[in-house]
Protein backbone atom coordinates (compact mmCIF):
# COMPACT_ATOMS: atom_id res chain seq x y z
CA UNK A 1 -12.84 20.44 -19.31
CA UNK A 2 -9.98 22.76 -21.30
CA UNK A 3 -7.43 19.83 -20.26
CA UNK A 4 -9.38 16.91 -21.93
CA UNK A 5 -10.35 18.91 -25.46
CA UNK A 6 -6.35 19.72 -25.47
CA UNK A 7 -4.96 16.76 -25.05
CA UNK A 8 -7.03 14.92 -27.33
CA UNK A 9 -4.83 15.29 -29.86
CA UNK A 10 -1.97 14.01 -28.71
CA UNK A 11 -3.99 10.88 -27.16
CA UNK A 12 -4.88 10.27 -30.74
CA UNK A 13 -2.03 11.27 -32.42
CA UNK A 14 1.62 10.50 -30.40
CA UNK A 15 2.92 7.62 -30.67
CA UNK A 16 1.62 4.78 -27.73
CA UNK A 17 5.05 5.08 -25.40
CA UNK A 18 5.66 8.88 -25.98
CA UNK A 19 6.15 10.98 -22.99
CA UNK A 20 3.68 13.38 -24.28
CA UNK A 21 0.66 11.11 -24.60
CA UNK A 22 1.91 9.11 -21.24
CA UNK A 23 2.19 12.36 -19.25
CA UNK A 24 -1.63 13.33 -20.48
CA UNK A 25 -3.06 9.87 -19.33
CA UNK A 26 -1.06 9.42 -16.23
CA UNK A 27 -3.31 13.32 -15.48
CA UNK A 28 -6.33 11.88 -16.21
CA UNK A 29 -6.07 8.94 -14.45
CA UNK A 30 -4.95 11.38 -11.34
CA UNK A 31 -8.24 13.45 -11.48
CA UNK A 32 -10.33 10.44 -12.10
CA UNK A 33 -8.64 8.63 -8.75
CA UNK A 34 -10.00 11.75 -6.80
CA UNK A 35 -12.88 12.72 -8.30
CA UNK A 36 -14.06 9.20 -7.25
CA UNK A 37 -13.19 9.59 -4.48
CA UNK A 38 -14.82 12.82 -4.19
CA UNK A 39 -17.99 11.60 -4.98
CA UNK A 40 -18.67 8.36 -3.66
CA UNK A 41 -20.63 9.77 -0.77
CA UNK A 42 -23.57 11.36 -3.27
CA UNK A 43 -22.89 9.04 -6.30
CA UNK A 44 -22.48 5.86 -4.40
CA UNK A 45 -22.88 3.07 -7.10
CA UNK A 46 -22.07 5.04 -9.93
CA UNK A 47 -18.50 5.91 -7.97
CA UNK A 48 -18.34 2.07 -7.12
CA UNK A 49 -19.01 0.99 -10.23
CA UNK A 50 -16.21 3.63 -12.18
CA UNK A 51 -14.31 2.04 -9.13
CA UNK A 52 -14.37 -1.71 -9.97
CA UNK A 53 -13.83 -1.11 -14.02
CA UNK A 54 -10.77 1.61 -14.09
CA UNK A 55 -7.63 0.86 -14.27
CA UNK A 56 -5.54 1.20 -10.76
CA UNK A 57 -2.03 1.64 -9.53
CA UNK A 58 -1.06 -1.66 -7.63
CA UNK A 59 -1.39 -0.25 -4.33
CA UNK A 60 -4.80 0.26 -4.60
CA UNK A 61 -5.71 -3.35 -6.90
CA UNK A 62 -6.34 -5.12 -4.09
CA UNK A 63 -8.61 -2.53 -2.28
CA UNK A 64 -12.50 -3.87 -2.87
CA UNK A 65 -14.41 -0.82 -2.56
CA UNK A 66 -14.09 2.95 -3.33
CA UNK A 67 -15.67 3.36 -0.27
CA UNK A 68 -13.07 2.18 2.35
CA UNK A 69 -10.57 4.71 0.42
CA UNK A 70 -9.34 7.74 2.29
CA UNK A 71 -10.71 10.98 1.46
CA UNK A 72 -7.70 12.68 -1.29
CA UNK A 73 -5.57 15.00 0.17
CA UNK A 74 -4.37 17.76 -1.78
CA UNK A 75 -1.84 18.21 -4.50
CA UNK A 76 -0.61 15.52 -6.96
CA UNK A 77 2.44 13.50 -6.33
CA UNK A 78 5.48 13.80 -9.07
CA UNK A 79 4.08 17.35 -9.58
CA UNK A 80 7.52 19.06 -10.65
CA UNK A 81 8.25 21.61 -7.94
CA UNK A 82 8.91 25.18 -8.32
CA UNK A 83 6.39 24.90 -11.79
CA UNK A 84 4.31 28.10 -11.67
CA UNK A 85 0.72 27.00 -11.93
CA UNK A 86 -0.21 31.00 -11.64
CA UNK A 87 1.48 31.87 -15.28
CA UNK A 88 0.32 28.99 -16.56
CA UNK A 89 -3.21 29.94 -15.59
CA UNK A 90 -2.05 32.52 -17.74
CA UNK A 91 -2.44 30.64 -20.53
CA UNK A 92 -5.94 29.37 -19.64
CA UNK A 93 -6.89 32.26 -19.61
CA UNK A 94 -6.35 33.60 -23.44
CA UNK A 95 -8.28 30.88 -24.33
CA UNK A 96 -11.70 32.54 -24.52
CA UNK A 97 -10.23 35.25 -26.61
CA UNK A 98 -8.69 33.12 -28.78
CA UNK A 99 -12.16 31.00 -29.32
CA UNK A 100 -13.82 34.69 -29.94
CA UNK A 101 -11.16 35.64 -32.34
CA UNK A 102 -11.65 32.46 -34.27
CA UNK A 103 -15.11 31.97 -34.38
CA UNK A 104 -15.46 35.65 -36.49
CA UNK A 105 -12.52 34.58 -38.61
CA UNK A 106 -15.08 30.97 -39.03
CA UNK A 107 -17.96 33.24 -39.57
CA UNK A 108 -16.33 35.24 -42.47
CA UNK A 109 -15.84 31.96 -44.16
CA UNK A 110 -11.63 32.35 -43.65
CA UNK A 111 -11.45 29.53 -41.77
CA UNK A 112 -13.20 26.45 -41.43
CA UNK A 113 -11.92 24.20 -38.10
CA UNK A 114 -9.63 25.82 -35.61
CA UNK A 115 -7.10 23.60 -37.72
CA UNK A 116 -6.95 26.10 -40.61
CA UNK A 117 -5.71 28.96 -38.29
CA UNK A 118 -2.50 30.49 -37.48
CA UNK A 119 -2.82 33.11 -34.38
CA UNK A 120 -0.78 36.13 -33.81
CA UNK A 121 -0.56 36.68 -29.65
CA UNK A 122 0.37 40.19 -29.38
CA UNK A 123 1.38 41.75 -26.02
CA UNK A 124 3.10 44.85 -24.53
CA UNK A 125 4.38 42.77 -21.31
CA UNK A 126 7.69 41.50 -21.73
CA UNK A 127 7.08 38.61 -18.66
CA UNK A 128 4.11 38.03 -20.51
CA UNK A 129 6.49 37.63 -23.60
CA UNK A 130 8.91 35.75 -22.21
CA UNK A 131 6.33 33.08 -20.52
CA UNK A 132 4.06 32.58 -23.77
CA UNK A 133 7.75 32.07 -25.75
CA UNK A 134 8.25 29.07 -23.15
CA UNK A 135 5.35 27.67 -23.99
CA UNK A 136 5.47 27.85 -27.49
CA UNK A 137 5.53 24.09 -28.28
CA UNK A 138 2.23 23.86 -26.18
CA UNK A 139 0.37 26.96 -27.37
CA UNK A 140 -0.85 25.21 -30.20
CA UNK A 141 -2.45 22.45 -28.51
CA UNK A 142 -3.65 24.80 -25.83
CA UNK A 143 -5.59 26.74 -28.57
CA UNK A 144 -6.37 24.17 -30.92
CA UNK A 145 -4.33 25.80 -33.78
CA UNK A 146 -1.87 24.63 -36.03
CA UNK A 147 0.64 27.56 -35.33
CA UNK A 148 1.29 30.10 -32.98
CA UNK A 149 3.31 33.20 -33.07
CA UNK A 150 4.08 35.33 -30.49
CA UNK A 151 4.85 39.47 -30.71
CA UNK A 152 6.10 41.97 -28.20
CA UNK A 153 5.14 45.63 -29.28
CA UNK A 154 3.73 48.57 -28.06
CA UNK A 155 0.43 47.10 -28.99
CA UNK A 156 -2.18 45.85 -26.35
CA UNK A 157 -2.56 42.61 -25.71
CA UNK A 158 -4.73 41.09 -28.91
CA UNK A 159 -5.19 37.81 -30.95
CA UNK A 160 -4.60 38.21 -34.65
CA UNK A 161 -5.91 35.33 -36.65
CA UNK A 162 -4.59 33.92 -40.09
CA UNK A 163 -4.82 30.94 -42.68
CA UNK A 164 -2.63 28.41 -41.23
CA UNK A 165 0.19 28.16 -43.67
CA UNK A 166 1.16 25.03 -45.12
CA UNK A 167 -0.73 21.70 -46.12
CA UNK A 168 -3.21 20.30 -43.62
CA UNK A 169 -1.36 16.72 -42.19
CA UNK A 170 -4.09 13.88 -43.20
CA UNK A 171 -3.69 11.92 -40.09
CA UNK A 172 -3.56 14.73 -37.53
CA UNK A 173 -4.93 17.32 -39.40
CA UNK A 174 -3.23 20.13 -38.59
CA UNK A 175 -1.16 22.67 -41.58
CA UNK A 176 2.61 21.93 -41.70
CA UNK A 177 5.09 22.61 -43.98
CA UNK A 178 6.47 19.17 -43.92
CA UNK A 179 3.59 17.63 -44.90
CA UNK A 180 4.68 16.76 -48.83
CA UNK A 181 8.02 16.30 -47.84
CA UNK A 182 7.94 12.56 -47.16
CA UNK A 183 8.16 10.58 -50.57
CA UNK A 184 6.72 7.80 -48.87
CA UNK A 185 4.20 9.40 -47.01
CA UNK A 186 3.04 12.71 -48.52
CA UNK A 187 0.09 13.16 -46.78
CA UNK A 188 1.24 13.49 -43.34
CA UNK A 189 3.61 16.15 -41.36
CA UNK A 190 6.74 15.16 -39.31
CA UNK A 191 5.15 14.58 -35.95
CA UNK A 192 3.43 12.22 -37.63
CA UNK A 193 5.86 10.72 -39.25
CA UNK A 194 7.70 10.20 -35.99
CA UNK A 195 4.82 9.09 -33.99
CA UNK A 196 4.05 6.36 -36.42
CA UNK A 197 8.03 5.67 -35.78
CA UNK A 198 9.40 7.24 -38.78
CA UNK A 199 7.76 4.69 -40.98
C-alpha cells in the first residue's frame, strides 16, 4: 500500500522512458505476477481473469492459464544485491510520524496538502544520519513532501514541519524554487521541465 501512494507521482509525472517511472512499474508488475499467483486457489476466476488481461513477460505469453503456473518462489530477480532492505524499512517506518506531524500542521490551517510542507527529520543517531542523507532524493516521495531536510543533534529523534518554500510546480504540484525560472514555462519546476524533455 505505502509503495503504490509513493510512486504515484512519478508514474504521473517522469517522463514515459525514465528509469525512475520504469523501475516503479517493472515493481508493480512483479507483485502483481505473484500475488496472482498467490491467489488463484481462493480467487479462481477473478485471478484468471487479472491473468488473461495483464500485461506478461514473453516467457509466460504463451502460458493459457494462471492456474498451470508454479507457485512463486521467493525473492525478486534483478534485486540489486547487498541493498539493505532492514534500513530501508527504516524509512517505512517514519512514515506514520511524519503523517501525524502533518496532519496537526493541516489542522492549524498551515498547510493544506502534504505538498505545501517542508519536514525537518531530526535525529541523535549518526547511522541513522548517514542512511536518511542517502536517501535524500527519495525522502520526499517517501513522505509525500516537497522537501526534506535532515539534522543530526543532540535532539531525539522528531519531525519538524514547515511551509514548503518556493512556488508550488502546476503540473506536479509540488514547491520548487525553479518553478518561475523557465521564461517559457513559468508554471512548472525543473523536473518537470525535464520530464516533458526540456520543452
Amino acid at each position: 500500500m505505502y509503495y503504490l501512494d509513493m510512486v504515484k507521482g512519478r508514474l504521473y509525472t517522469y517522463a514515459a522512458k525514465s528509469r525512475e517511472r520504469r523501475a516503479a512499474q517493472t515493481a508493480i508488475y512483479e507483485v502483481l505476477n505473484i500475488l496472482v499467483r498467490m491467489m488463484a486457489p481462493i480467487l479462481v476466476f477473478t485471478s484468471e481473469d487479472i491473468w488473461q488481461h495483464m500485461p506478461r513477460e514473453e516467457k509466460y505469453k504463451s502460458v493459457p492459464s494462471v492456474h498451470v503456473l508454479d507457485w512463486p518462489v521467493q525473492g525478486f530477480p534483478g534485486i540489486e544485491e547487498g541493498l539493505d532492505f532492514r534500513q530501508v524499512s527504516e524509512a517505512i517506518q517514519l512514515i506514520p510520524d511524519v503523517a501525524k506531524a502533518l496532519e496537526e500542521k493541516r489542522s492549524a490551517g498551515l498547510i493544506g496538502s502534504s505538498f505545501d510542507a517542508r519536514i525537518n527529520l531530526l535525529t541523535n543517531s549518526e547511522e541513522r544520519y548517514k542512511f536518511l542523507t542517502s536517501l535524500k532524493n527519495d525522502l520526499s516521495e517517501i513522505f509525500k513532501v516537497s522537501q526534506v531536510e535532515i539534522t543530526l543533534g543532540k535532539d531525539l529523534p522528531r519531525v519538524e514541519v514547515g511551509k514548503a518554500e518556493g512556488t508550488k510546480c502546476a503540473r506536479c504540484w509540488n514547491y520548487a524554487q525553479s518553478v518561475g525560472c523557465n521564461k517559457e514555462h513559468p508554471l512548472i519546476c525543473d523536473n518537470c521541465l525535464k520530464a516533458m524533455g526540456g520543452i
